[in-house]
N, C-alpha and C. Protein backbone atom coordinates (compact mmCIF):
# COMPACT_ATOMS: atom_id res chain seq x y z
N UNK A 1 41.74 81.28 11.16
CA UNK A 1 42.06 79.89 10.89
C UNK A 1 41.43 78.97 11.94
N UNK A 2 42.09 79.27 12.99
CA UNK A 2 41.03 78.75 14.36
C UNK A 2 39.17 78.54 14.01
N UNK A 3 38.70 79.87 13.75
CA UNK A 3 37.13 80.20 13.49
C UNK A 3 36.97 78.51 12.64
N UNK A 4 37.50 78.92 11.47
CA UNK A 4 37.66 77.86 10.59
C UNK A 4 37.81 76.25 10.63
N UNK A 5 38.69 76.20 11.18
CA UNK A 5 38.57 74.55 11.92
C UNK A 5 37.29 74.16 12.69
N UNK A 6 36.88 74.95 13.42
CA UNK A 6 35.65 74.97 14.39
C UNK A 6 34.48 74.56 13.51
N UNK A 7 34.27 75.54 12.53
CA UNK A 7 33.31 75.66 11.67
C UNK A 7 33.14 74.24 10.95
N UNK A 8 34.45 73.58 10.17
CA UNK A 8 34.27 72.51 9.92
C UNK A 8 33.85 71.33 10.91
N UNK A 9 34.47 71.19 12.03
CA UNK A 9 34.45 70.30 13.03
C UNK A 9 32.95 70.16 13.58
N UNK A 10 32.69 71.59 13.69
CA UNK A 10 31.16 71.42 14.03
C UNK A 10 30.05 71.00 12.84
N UNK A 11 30.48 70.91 11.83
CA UNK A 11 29.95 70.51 10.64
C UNK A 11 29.73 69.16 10.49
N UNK A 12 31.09 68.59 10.53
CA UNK A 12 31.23 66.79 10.29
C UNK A 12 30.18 66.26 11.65
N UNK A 13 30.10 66.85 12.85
CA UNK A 13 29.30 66.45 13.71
C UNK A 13 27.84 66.26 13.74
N UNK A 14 27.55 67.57 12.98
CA UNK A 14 26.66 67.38 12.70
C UNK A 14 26.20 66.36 11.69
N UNK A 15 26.52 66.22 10.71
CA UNK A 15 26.71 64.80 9.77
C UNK A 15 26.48 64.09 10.37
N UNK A 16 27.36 63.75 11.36
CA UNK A 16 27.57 62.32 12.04
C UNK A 16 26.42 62.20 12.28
N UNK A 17 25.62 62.85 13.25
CA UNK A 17 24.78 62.82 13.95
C UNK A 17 23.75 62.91 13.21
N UNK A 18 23.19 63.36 12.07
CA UNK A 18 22.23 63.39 11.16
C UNK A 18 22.43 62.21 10.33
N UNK A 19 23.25 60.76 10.37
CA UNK A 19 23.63 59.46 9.69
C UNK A 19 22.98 58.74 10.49
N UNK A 20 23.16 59.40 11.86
CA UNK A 20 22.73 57.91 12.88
C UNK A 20 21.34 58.33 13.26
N UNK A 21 20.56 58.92 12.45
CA UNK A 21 18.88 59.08 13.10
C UNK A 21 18.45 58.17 12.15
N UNK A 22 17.42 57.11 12.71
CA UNK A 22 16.88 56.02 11.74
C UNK A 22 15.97 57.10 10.82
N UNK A 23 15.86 56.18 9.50
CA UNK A 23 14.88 56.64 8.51
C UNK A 23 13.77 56.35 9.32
N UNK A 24 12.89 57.63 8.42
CA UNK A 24 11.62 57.49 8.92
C UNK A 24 10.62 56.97 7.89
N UNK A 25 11.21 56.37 6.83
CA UNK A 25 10.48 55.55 5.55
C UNK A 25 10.97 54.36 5.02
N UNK A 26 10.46 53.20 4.70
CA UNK A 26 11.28 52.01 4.53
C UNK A 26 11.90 52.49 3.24
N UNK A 27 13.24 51.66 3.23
CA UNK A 27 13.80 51.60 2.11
C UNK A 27 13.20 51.19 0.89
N UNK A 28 12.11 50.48 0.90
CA UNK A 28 11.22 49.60 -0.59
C UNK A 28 10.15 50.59 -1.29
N UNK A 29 10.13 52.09 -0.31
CA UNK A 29 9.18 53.16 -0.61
C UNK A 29 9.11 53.37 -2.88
N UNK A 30 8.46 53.22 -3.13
CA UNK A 30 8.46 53.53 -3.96
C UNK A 30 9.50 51.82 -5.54
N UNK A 31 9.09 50.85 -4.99
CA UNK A 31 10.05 50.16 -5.62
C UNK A 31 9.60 49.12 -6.58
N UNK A 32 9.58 48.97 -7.26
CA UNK A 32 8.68 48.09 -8.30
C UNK A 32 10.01 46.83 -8.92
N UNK A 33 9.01 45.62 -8.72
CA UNK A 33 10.06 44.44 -8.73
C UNK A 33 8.71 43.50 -10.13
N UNK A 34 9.65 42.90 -10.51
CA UNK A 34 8.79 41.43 -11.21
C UNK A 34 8.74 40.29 -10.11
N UNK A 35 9.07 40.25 -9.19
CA UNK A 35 8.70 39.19 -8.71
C UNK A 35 7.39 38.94 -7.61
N UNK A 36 6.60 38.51 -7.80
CA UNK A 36 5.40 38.49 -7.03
C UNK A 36 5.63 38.08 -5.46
N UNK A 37 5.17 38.70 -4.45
CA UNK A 37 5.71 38.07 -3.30
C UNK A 37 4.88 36.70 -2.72
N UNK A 38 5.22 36.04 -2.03
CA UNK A 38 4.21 35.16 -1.14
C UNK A 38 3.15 35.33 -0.83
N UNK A 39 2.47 34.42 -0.74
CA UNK A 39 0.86 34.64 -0.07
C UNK A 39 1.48 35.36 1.79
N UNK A 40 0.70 36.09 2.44
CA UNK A 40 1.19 36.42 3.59
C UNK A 40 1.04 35.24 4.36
N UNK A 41 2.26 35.41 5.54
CA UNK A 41 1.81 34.15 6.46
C UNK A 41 0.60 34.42 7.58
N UNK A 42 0.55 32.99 7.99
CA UNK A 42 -0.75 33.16 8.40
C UNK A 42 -0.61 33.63 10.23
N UNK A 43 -0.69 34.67 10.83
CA UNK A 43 0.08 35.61 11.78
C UNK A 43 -1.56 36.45 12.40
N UNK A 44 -1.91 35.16 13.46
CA UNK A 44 -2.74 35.78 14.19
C UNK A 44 -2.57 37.03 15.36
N UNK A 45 -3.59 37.88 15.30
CA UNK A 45 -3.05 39.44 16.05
C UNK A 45 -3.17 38.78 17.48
N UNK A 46 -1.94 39.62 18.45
CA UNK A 46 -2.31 39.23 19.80
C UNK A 46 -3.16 39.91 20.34
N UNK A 47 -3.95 39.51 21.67
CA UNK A 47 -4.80 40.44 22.33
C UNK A 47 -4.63 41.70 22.15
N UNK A 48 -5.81 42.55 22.10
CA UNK A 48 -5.71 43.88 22.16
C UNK A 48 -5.31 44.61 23.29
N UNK A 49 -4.73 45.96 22.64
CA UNK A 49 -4.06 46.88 23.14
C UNK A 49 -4.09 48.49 23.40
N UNK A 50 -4.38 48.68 24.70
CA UNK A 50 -5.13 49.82 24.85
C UNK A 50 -4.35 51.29 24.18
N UNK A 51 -4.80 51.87 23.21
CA UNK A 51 -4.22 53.13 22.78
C UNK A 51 -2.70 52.22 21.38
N UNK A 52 -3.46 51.47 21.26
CA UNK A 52 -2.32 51.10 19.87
C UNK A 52 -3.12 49.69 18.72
N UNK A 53 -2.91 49.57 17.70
CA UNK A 53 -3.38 49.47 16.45
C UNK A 53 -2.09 48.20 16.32
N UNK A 54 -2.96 47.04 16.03
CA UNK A 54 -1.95 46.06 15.40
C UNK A 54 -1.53 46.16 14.14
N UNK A 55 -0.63 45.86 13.59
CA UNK A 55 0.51 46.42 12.21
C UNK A 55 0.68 45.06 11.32
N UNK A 56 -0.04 44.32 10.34
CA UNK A 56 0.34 43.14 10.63
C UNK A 56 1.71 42.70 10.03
N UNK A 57 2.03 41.23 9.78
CA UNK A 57 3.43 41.46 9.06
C UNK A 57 3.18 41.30 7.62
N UNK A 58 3.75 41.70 6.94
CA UNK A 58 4.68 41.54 5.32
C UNK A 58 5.34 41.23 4.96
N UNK A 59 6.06 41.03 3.56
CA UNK A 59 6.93 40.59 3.08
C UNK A 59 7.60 41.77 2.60
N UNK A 60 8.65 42.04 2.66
CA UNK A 60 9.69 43.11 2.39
C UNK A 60 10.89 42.40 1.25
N UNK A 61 11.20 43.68 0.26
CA UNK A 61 12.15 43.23 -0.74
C UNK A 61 13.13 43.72 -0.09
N UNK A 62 14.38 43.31 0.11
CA UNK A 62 16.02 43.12 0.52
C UNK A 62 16.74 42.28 -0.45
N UNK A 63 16.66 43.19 -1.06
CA UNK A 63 18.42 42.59 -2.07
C UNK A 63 17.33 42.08 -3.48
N UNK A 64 17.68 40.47 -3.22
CA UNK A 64 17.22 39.52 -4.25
C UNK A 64 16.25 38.51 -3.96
N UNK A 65 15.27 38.96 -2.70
CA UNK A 65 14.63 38.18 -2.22
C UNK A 65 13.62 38.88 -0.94
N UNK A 66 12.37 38.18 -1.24
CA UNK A 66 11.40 38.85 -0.08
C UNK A 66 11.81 38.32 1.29
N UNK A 67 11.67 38.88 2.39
CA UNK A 67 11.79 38.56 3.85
C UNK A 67 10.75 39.22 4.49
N UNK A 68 10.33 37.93 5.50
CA UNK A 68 8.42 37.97 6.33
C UNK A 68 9.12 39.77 7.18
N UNK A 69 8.68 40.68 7.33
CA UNK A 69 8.92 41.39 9.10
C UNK A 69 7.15 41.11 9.57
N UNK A 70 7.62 40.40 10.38
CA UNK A 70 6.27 40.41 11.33
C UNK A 70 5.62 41.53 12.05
N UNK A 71 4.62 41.36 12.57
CA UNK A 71 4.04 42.16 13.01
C UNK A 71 4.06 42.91 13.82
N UNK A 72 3.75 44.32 14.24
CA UNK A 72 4.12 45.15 15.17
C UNK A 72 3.30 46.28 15.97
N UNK A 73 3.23 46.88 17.06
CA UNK A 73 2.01 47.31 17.71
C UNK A 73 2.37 48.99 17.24
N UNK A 74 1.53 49.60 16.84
CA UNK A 74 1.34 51.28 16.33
C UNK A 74 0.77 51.69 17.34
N UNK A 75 1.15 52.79 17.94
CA UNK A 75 0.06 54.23 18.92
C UNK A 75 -0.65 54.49 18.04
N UNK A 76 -2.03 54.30 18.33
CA UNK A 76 -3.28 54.65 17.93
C UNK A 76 -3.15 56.18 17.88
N UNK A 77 -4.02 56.65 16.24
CA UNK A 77 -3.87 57.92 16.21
C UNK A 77 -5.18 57.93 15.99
N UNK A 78 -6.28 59.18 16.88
CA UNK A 78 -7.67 59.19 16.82
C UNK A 78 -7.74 59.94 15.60
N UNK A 79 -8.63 59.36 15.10
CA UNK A 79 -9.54 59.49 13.71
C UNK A 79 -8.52 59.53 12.25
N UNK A 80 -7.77 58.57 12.60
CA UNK A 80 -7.70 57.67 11.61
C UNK A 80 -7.60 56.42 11.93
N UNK A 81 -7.38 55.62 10.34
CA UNK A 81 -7.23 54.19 10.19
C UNK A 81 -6.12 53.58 9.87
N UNK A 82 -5.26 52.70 10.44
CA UNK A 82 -4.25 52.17 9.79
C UNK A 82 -4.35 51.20 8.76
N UNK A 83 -3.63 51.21 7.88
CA UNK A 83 -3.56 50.73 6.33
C UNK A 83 -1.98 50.29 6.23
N UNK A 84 -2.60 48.73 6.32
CA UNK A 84 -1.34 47.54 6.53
C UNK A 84 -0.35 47.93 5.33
N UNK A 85 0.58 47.50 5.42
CA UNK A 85 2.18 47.04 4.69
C UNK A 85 1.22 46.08 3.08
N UNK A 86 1.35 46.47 2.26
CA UNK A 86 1.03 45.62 0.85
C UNK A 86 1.74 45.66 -0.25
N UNK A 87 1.42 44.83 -1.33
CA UNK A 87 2.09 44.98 -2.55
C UNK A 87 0.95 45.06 -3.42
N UNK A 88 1.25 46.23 -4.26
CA UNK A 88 0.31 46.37 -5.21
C UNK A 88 0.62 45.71 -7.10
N UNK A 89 -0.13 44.89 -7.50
CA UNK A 89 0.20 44.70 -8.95
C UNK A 89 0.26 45.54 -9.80
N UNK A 90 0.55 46.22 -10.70
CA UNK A 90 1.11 47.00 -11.33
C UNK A 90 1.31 46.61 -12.76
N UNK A 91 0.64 45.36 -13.70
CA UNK A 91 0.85 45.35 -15.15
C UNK A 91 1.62 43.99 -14.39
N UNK A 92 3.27 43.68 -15.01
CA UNK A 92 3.91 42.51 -14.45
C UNK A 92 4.43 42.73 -13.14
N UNK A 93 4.49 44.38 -12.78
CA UNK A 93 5.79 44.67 -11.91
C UNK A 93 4.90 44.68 -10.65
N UNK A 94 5.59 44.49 -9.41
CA UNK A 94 4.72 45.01 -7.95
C UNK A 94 5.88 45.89 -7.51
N UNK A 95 4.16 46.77 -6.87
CA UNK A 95 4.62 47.85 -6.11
C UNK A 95 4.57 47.56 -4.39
N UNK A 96 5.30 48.08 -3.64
CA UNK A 96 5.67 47.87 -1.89
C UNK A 96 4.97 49.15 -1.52
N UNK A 97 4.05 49.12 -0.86
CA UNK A 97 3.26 50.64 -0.21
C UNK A 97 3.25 50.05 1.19
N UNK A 98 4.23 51.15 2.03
CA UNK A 98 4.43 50.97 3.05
C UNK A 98 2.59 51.11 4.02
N UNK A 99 2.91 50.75 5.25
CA UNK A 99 1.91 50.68 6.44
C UNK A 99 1.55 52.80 6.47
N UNK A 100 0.59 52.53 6.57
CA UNK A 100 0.35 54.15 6.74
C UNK A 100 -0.91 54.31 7.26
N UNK A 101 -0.85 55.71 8.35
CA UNK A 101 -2.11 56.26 8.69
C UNK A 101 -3.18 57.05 7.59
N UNK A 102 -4.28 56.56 7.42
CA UNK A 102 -5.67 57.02 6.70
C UNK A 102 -6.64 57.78 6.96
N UNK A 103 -7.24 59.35 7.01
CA UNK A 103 -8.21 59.59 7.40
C UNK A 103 -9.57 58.87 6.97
């Protein structure tokens, strides 16, 4: 019975602890909306940065409405290319294709 309690206890912990590791994929992965987003804003890159790749910003779907996340600095990964945050048209619907590394 003892064994048993343990077994669970060490279980829910683990849970716990596997809730609180951030995703490693935006939530919009895969999400197709009718509403077209904004033209992007206009979000000049800051000086360059040794061993990292500017990210620029996007518009992200949350809820019932797009929101800007601005831009952000990536560790440069040698021999590839980074491939910004976009929305792709799709017929009426858009698609959200997250920021990703490219060979």
């Amino acid at each position: 019975m003892k064994i048993h309690k343990l077994v669970v206890a060490a279980m829910l912990a683990l849970g716990t602890v596997g809730l609180s590791l951030p995703a490693t994929a935006p939530a919009a992965v895969g999400l197709d909306i009718d509403i077209a987003p904004p033209a992007p804003r206009d979000e000049p890159p800051p000086v360059p940065r040794a061993g990292y790749v500017w990210a620029p910003g996007y518009w992200e779907w949350r809820g019932h409405r797009h929101v800007w996340v601005q831009g952000h600095w990536v560790r440069e990964r040698r021999g590839f290319h980074w491939v910004p945050a976009h929305w792709d048209q799709r017929g009426r619907h858009w698609r959200f294709v997250p920021g990703h590394w490219r060979r």
